[in-house]
PDB file of N, CA and C in Angstrom:
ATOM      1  N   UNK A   1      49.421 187.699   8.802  1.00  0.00           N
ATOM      2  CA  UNK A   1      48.085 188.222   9.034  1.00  0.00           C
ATOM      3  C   UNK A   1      47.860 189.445   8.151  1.00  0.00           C
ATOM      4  N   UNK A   2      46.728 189.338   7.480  1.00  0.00           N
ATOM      5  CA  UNK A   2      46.354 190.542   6.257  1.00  0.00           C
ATOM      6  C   UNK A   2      45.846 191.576   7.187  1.00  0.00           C
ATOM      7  N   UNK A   3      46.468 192.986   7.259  1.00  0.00           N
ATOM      8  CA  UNK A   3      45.939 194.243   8.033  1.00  0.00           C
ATOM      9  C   UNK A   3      45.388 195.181   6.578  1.00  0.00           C
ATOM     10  N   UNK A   4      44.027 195.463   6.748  1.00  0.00           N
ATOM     11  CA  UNK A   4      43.476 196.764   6.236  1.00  0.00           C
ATOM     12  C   UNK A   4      43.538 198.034   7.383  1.00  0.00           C
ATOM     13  N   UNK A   5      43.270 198.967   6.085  1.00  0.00           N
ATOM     14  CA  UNK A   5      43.322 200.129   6.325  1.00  0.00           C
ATOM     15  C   UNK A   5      42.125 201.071   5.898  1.00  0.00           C
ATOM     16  N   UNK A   6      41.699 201.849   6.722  1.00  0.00           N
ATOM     17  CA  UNK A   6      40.168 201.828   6.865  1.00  0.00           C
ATOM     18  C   UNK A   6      40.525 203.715   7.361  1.00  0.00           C
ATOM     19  N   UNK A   7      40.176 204.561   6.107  1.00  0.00           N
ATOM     20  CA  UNK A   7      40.735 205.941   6.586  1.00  0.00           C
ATOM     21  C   UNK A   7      39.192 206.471   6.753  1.00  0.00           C
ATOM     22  N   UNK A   8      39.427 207.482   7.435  1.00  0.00           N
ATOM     23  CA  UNK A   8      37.887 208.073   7.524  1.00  0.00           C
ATOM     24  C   UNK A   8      37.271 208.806   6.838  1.00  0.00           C
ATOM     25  N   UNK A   9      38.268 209.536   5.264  1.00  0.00           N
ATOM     26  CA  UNK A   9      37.753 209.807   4.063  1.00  0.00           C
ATOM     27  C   UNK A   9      37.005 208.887   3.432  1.00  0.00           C
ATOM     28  N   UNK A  10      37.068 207.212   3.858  1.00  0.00           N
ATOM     29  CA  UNK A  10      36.554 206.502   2.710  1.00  0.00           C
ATOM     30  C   UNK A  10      34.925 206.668   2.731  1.00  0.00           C
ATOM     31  N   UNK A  11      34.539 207.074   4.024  1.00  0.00           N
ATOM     32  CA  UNK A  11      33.453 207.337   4.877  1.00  0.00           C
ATOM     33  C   UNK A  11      32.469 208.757   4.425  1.00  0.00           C
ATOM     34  N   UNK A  12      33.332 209.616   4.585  1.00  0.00           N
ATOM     35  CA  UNK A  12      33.124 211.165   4.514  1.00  0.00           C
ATOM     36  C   UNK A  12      32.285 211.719   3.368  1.00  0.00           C
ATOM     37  N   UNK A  13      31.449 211.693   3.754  1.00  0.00           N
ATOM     38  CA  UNK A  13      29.433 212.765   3.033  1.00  0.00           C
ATOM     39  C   UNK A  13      29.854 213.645   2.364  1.00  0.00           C
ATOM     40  N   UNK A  14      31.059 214.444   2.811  1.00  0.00           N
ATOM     41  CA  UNK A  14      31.577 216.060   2.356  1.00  0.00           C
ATOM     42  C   UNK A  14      32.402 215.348   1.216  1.00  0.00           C
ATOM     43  N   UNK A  15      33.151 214.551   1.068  1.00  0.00           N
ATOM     44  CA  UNK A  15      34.383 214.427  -0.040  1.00  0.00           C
ATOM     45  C   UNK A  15      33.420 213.194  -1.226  1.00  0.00           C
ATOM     46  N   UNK A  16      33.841 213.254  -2.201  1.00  0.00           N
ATOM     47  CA  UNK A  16      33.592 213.106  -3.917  1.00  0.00           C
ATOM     48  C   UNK A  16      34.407 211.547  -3.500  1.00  0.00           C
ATOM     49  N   UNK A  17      34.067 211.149  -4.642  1.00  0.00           N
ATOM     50  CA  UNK A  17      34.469 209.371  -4.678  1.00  0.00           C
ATOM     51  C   UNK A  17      35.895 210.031  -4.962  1.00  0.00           C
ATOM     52  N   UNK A  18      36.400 211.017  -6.375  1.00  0.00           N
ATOM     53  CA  UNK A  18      37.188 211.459  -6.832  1.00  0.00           C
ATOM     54  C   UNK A  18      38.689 211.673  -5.841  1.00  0.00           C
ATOM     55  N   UNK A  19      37.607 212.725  -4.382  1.00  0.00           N
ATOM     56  CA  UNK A  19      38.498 213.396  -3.486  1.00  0.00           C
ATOM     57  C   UNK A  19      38.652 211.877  -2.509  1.00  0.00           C
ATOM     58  N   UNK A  20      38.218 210.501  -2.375  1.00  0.00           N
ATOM     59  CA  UNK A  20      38.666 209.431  -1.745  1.00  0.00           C
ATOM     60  C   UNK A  20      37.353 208.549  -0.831  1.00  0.00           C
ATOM     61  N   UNK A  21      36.332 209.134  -1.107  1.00  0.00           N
ATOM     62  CA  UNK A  21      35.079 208.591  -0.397  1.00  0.00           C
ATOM     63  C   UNK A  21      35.090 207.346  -1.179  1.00  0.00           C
ATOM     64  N   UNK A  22      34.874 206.298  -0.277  1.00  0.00           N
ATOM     65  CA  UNK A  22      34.306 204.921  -1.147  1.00  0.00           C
ATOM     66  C   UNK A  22      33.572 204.071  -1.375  1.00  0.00           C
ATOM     67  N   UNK A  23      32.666 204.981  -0.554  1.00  0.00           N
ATOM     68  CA  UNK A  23      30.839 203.691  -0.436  1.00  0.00           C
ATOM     69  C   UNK A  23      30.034 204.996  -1.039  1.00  0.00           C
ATOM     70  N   UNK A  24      28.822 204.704  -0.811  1.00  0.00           N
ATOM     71  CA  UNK A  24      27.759 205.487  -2.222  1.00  0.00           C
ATOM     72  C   UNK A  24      27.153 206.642  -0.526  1.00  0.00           C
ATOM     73  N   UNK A  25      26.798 207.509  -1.205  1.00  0.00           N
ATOM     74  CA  UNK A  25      26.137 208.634  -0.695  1.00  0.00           C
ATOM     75  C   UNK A  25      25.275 207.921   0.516  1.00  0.00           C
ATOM     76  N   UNK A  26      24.616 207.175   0.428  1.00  0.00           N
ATOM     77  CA  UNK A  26      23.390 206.538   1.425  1.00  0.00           C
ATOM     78  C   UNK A  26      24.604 206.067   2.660  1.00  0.00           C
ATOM     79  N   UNK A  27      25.671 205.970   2.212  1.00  0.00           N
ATOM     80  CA  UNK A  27      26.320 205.243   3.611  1.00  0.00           C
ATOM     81  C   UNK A  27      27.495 205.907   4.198  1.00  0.00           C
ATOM     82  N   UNK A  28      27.572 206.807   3.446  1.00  0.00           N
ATOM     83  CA  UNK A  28      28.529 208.601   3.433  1.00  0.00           C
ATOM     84  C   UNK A  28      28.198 208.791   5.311  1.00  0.00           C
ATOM     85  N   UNK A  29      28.926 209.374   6.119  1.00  0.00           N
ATOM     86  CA  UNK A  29      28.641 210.103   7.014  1.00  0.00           C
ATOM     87  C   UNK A  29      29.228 211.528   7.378  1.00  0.00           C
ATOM     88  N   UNK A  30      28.302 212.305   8.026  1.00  0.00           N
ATOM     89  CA  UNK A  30      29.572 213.429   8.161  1.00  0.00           C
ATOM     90  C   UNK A  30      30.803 213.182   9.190  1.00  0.00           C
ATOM     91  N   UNK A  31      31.754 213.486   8.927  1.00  0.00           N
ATOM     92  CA  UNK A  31      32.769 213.985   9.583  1.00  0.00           C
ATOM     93  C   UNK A  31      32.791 212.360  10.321  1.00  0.00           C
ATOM     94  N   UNK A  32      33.364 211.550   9.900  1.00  0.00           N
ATOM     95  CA  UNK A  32      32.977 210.187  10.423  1.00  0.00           C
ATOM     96  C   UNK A  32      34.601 209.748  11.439  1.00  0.00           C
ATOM     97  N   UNK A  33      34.805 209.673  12.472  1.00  0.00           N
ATOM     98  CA  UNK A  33      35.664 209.428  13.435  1.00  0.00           C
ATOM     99  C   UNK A  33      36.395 208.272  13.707  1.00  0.00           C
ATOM    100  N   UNK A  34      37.608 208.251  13.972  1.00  0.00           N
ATOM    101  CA  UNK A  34      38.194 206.883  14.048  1.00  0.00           C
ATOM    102  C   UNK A  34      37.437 205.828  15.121  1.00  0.00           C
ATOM    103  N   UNK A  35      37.006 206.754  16.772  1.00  0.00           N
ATOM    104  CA  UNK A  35      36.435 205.911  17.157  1.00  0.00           C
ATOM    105  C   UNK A  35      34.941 205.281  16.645  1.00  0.00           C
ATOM    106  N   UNK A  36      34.763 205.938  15.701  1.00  0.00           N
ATOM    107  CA  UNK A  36      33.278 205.006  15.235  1.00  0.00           C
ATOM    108  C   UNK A  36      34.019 204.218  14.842  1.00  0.00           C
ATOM    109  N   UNK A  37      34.545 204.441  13.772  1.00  0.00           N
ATOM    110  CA  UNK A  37      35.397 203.002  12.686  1.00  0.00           C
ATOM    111  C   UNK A  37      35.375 201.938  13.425  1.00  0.00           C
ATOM    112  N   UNK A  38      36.120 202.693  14.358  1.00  0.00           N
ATOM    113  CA  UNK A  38      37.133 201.084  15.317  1.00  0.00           C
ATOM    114  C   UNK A  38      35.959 200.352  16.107  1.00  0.00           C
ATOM    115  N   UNK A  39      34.851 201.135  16.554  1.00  0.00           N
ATOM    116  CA  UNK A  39      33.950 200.420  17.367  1.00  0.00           C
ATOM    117  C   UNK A  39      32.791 199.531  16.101  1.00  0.00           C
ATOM    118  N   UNK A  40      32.584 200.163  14.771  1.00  0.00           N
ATOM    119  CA  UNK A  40      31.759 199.444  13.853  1.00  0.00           C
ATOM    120  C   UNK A  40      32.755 198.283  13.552  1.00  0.00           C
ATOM    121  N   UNK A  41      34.126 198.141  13.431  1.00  0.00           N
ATOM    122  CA  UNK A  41      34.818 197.316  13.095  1.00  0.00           C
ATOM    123  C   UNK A  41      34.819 196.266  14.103  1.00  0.00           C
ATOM    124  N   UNK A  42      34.758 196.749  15.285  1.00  0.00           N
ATOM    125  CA  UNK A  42      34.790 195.416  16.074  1.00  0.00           C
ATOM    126  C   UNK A  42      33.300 194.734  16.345  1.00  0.00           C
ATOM    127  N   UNK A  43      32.189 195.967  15.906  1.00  0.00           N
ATOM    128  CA  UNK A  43      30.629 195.017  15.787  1.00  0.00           C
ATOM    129  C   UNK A  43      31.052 194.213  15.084  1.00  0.00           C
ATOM    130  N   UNK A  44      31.702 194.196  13.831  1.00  0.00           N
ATOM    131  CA  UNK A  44      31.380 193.102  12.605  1.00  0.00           C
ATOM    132  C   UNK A  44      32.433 191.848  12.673  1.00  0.00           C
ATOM    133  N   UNK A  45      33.750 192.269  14.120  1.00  0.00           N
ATOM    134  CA  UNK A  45      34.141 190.790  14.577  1.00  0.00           C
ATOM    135  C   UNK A  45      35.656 190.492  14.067  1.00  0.00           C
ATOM    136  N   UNK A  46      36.285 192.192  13.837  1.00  0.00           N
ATOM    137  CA  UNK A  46      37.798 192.028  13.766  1.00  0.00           C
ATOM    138  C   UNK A  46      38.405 192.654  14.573  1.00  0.00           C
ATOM    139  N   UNK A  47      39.616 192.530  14.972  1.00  0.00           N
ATOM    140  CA  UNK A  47      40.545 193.652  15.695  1.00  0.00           C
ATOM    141  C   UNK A  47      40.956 194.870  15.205  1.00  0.00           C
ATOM    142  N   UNK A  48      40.799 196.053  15.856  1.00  0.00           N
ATOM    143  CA  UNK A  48      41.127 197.211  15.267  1.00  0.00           C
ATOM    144  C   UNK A  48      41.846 198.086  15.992  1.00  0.00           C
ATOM    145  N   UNK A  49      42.703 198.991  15.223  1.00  0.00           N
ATOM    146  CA  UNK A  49      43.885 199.325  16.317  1.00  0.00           C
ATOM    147  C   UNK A  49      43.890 200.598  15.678  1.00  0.00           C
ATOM    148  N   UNK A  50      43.478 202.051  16.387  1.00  0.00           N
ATOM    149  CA  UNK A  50      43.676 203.512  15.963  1.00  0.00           C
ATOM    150  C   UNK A  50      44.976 204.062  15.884  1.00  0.00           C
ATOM    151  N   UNK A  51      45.283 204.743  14.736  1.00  0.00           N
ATOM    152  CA  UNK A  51      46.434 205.708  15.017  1.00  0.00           C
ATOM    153  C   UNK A  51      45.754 206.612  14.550  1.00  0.00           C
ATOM    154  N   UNK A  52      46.049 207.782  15.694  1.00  0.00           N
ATOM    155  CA  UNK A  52      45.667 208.886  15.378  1.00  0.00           C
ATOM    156  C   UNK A  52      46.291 210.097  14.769  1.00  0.00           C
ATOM    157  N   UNK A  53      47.442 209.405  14.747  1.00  0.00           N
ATOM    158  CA  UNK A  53      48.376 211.015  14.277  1.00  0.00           C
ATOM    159  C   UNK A  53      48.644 210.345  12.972  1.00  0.00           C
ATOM    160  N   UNK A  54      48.137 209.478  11.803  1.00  0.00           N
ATOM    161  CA  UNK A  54      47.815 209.465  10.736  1.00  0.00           C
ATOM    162  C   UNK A  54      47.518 210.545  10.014  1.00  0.00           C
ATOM    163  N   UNK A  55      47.510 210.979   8.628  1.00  0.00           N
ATOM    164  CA  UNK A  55      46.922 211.482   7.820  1.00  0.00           C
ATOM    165  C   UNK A  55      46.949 210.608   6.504  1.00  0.00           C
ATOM    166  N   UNK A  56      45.689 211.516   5.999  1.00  0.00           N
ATOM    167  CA  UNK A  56      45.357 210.764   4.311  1.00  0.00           C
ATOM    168  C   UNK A  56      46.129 211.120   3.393  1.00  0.00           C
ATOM    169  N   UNK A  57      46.726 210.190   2.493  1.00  0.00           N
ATOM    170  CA  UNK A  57      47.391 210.754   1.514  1.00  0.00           C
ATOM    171  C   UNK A  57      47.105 211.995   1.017  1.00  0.00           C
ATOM    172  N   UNK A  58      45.473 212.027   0.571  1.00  0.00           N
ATOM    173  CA  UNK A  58      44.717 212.959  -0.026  1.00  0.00           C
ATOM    174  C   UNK A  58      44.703 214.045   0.204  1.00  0.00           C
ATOM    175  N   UNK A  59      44.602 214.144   1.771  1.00  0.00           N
ATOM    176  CA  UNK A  59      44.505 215.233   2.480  1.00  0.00           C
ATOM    177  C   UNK A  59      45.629 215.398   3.698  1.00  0.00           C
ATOM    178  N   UNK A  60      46.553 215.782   3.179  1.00  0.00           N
ATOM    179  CA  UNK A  60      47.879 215.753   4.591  1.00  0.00           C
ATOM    180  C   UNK A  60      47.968 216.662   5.089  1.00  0.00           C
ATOM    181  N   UNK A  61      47.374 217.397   5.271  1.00  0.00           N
ATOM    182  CA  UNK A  61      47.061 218.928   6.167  1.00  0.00           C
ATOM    183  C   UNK A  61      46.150 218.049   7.542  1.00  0.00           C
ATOM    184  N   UNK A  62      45.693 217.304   7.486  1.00  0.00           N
ATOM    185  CA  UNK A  62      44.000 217.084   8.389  1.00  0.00           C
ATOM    186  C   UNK A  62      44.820 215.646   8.713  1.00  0.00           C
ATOM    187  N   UNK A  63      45.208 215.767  10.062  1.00  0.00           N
ATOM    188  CA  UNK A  63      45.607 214.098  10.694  1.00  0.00           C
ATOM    189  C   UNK A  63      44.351 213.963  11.888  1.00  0.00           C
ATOM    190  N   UNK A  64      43.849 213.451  10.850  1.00  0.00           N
ATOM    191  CA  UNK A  64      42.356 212.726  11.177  1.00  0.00           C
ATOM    192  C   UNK A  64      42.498 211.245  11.774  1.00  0.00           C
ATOM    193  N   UNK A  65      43.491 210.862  11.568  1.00  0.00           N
ATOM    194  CA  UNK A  65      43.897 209.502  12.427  1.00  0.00           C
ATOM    195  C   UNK A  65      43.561 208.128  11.326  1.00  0.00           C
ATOM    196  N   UNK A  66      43.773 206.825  11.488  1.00  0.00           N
ATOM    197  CA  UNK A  66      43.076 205.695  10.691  1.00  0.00           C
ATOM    198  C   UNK A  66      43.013 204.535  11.566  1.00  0.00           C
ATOM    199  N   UNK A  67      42.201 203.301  11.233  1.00  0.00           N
ATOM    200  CA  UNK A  67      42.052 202.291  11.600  1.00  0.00           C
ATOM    201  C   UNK A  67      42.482 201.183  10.839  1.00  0.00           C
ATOM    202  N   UNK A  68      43.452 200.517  11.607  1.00  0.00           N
ATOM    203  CA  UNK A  68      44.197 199.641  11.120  1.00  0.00           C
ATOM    204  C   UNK A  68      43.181 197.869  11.861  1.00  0.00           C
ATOM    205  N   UNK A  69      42.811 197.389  10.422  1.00  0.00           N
ATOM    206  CA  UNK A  69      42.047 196.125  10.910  1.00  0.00           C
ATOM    207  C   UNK A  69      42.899 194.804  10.441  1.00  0.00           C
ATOM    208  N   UNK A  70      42.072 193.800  11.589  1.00  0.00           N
ATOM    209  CA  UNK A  70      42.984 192.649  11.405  1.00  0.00           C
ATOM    210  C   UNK A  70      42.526 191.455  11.790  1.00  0.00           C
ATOM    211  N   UNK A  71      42.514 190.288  11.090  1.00  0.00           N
ATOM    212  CA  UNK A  71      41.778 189.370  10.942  1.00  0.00           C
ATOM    213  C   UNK A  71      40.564 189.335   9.708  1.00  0.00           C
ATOM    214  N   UNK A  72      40.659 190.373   8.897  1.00  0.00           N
ATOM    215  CA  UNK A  72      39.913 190.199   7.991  1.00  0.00           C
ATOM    216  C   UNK A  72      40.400 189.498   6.375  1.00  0.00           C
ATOM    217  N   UNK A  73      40.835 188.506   6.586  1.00  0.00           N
ATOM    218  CA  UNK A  73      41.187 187.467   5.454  1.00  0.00           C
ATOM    219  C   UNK A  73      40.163 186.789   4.691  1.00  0.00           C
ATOM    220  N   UNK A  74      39.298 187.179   5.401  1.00  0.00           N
ATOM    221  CA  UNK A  74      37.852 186.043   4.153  1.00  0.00           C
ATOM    222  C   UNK A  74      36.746 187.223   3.605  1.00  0.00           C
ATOM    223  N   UNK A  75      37.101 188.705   3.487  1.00  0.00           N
ATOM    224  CA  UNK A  75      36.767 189.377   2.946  1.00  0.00           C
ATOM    225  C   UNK A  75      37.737 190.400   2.211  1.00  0.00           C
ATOM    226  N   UNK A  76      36.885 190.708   0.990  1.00  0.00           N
ATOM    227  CA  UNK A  76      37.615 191.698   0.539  1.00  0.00           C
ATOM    228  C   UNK A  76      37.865 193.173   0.896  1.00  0.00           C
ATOM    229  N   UNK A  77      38.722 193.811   0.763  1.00  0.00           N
ATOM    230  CA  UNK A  77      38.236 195.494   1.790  1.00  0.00           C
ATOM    231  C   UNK A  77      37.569 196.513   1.051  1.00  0.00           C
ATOM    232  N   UNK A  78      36.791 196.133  -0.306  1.00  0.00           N
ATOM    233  CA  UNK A  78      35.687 196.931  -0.114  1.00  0.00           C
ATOM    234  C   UNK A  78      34.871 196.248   0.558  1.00  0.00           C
ATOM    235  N   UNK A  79      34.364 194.994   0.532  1.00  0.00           N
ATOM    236  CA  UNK A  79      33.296 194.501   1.718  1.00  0.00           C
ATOM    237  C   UNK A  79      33.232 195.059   2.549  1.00  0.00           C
ATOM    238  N   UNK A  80      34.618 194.975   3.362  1.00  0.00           N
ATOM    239  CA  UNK A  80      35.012 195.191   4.834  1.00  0.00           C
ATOM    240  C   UNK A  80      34.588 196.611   5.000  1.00  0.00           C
ATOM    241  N   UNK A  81      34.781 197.830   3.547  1.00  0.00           N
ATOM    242  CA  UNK A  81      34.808 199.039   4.300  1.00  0.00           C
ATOM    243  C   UNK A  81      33.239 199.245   4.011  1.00  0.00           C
ATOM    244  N   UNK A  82      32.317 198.958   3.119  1.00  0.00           N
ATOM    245  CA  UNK A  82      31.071 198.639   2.903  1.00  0.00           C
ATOM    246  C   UNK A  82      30.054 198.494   4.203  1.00  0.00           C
ATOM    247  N   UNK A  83      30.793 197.437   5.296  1.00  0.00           N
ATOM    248  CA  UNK A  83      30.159 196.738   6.438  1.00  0.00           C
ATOM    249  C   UNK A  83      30.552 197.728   7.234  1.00  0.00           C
ATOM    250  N   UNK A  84      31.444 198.076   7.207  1.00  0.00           N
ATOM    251  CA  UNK A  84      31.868 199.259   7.833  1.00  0.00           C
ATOM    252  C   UNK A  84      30.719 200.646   8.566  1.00  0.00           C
ATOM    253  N   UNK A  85      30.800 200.931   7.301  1.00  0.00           N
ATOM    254  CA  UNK A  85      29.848 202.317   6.786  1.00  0.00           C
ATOM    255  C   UNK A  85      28.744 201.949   6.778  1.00  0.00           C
ATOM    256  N   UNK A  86      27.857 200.871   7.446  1.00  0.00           N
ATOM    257  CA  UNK A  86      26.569 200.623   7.366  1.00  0.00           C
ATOM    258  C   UNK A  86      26.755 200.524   9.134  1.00  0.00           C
ATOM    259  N   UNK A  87      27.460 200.383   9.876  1.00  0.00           N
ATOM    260  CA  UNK A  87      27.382 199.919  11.299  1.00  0.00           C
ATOM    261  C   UNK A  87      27.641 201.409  11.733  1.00  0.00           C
ATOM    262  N   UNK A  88      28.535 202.255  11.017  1.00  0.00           N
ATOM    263  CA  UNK A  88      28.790 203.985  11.538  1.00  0.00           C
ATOM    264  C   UNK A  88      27.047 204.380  11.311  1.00  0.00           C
ATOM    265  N   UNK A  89      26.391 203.893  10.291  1.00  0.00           N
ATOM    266  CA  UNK A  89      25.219 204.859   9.959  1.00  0.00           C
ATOM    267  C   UNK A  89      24.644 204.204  11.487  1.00  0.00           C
ATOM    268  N   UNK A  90      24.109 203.152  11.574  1.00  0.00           N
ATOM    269  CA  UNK A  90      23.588 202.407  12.009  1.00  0.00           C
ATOM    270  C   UNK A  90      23.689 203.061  13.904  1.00  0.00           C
ATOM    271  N   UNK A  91      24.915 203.189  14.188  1.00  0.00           N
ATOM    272  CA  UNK A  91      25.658 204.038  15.213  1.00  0.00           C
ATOM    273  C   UNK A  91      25.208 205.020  15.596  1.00  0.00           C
ATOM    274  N   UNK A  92      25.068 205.705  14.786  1.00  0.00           N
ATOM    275  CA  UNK A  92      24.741 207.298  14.567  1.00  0.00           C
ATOM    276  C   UNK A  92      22.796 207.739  14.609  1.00  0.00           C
ATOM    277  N   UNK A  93      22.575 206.656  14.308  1.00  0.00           N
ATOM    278  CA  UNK A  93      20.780 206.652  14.778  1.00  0.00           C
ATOM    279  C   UNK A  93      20.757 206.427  16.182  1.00  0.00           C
TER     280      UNK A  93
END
């Protein structure tokens, strides 16, 4: 079973594509939380499993936690983190 990994920098309004953000400004959120992740991840119909005492490579000072997804084999994980970051915005209204 293919598991992604879905950090909450890829998300994050405040950090640069550079510093690890990976969808475009319009789908950026602030300070974006594992439990959003995990709850937009299971709108779109995979299993998702938090660890919270994670940190980002990027940033290993800040254990911001990650979401580990599963069942997503018929997409690619930018899709996945794409669909992602449209269900956090979406959330957040």
């Amino acid at each position: 079973m293919v598991e992604n990994v879905i950090w909450p920098a890829y998300l994050d309004a405040s950090l640069s594509r550079a510093d690890g953000r990976r969808v475009s400004e319009e789908l950026a959120v602030d300070e974006p939380s594992v439990d959003e992740i995990a709850k937009a991840v299971q709108q779109i119909g995979y299993d998702a499993t938090i660890e919270r005492d994670k940190a980002y490579s990027r940033e290993p000072w800040a254990q911001r936690g990650r979401v580990v997804v599963r069942g997503a084999e018929d997409s690619t994980k930018n899709d996945l983190v794409q669909a992602v970051a449209a269900y956090v915005v979406a959330i957040r209204e």
